[in-house]
Protein backbone atom coordinates (compact mmCIF):
# COMPACT_ATOMS: atom_id res chain seq x y z
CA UNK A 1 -54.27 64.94 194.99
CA UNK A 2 -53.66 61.15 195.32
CA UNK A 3 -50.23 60.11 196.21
CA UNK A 4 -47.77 57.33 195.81
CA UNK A 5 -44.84 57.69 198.21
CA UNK A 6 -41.96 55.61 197.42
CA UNK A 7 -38.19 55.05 199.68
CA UNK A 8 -35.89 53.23 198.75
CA UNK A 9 -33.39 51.25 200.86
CA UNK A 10 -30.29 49.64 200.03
CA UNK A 11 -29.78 47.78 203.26
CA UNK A 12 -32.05 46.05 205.75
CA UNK A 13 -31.15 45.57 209.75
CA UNK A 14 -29.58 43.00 211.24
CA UNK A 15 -29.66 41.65 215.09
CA UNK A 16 -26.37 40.13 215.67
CA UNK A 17 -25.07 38.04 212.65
CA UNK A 18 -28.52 37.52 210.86
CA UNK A 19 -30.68 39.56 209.29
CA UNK A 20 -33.45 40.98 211.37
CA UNK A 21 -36.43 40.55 209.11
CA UNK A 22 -36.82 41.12 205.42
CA UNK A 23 -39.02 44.25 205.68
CA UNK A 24 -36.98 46.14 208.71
CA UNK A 25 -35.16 49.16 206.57
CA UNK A 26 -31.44 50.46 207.25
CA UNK A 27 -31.61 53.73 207.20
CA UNK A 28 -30.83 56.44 206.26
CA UNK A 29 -32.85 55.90 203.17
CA UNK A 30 -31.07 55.83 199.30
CA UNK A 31 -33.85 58.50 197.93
CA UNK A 32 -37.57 58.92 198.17
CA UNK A 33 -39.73 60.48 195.73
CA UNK A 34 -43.16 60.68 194.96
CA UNK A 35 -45.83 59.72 192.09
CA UNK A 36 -49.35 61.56 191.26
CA UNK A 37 -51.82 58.93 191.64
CA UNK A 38 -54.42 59.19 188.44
CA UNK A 39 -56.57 57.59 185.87
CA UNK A 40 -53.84 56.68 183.96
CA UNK A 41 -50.72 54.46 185.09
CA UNK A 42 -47.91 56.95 185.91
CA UNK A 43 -44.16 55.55 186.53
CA UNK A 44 -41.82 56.18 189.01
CA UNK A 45 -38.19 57.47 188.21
CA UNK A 46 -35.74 54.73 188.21
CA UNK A 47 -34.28 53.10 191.74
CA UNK A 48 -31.14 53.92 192.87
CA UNK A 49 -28.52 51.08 191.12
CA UNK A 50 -27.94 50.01 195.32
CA UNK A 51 -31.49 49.79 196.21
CA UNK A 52 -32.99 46.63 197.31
CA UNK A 53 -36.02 47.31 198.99
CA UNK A 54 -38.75 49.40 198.98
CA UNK A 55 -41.39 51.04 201.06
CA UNK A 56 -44.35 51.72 199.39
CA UNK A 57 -47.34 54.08 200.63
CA UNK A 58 -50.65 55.54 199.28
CA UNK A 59 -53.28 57.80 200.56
CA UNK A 60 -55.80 56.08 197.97
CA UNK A 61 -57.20 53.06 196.83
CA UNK A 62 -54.67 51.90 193.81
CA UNK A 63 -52.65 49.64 191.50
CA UNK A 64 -49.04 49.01 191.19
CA UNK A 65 -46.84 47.12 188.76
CA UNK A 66 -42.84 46.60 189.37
CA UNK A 67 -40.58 46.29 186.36
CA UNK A 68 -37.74 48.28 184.06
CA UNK A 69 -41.31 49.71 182.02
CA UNK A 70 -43.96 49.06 184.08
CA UNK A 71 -47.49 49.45 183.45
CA UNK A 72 -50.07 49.48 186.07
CA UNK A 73 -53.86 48.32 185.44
CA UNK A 74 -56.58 47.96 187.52
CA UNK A 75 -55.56 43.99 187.72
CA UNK A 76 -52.65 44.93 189.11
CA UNK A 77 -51.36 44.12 192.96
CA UNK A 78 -53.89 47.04 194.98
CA UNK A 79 -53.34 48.48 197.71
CA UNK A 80 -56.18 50.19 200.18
CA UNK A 81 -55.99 53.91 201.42
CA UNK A 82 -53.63 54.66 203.97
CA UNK A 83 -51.62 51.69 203.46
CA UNK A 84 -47.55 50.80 203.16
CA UNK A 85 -45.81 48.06 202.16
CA UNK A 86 -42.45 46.52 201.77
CA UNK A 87 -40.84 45.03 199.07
CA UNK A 88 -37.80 43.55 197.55
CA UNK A 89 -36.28 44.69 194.20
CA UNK A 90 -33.50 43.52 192.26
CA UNK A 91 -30.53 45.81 192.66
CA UNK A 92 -28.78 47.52 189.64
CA UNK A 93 -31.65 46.61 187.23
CA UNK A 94 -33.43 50.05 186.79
CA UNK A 95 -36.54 48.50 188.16
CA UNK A 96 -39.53 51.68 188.53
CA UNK A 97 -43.24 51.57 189.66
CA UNK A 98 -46.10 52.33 188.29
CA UNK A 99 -49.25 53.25 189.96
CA UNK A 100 -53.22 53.90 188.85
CA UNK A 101 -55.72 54.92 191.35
CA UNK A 102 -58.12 52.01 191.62
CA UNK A 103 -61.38 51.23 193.64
């Protein structure tokens, strides 16, 4: 089974005064959970309310959408097998994501 695996971070690291990079996670991580990967778009449970950003990984070629009711379609941002990815949400908005396998 296909799999979208999804942890959430409410904090990223900093070197000295400044933030480190964007995509360098605090951890330990808010939560992580996971989402089935199918033919049809599947949504994630809501994001913590602290959660800023995300890391994002699939073991399969698919689509993801961000929002409070996402919907994922094969025009949606795709990702290859085997792949992660970082990305910012906006905190206490209930954002989910969806996910559809895609080719």
């Amino acid at each position: 089974m296909a799999t979208l695996y999804i942890t959430e971070y409410a904090d990223v690291a900093y070197a000295g005064n400044t933030e480190a990079a964007n995509d360098i996670p605090q951890e330990p991580a808010n939560a992580e959970q996971t989402v089935a990967i199918g033919a049809s778009s599947t949504q994630s449970s809501a994001f913590k309310n602290n959660t800023r950003l995300v890391r994002i990984a699939t073991d399969a070629i698919c689509s993801i959408k961000f929002g409070t009711s996402p919907t994922a379609t094969a025009a949606s941002y795709r990702l290859a097998a085997n792949t992660e990815r970082y990305i910012g949400v906006p905190m206490g908005a209930s954002y989910k994501v969806a996910v559809i396998v895609n080719s």
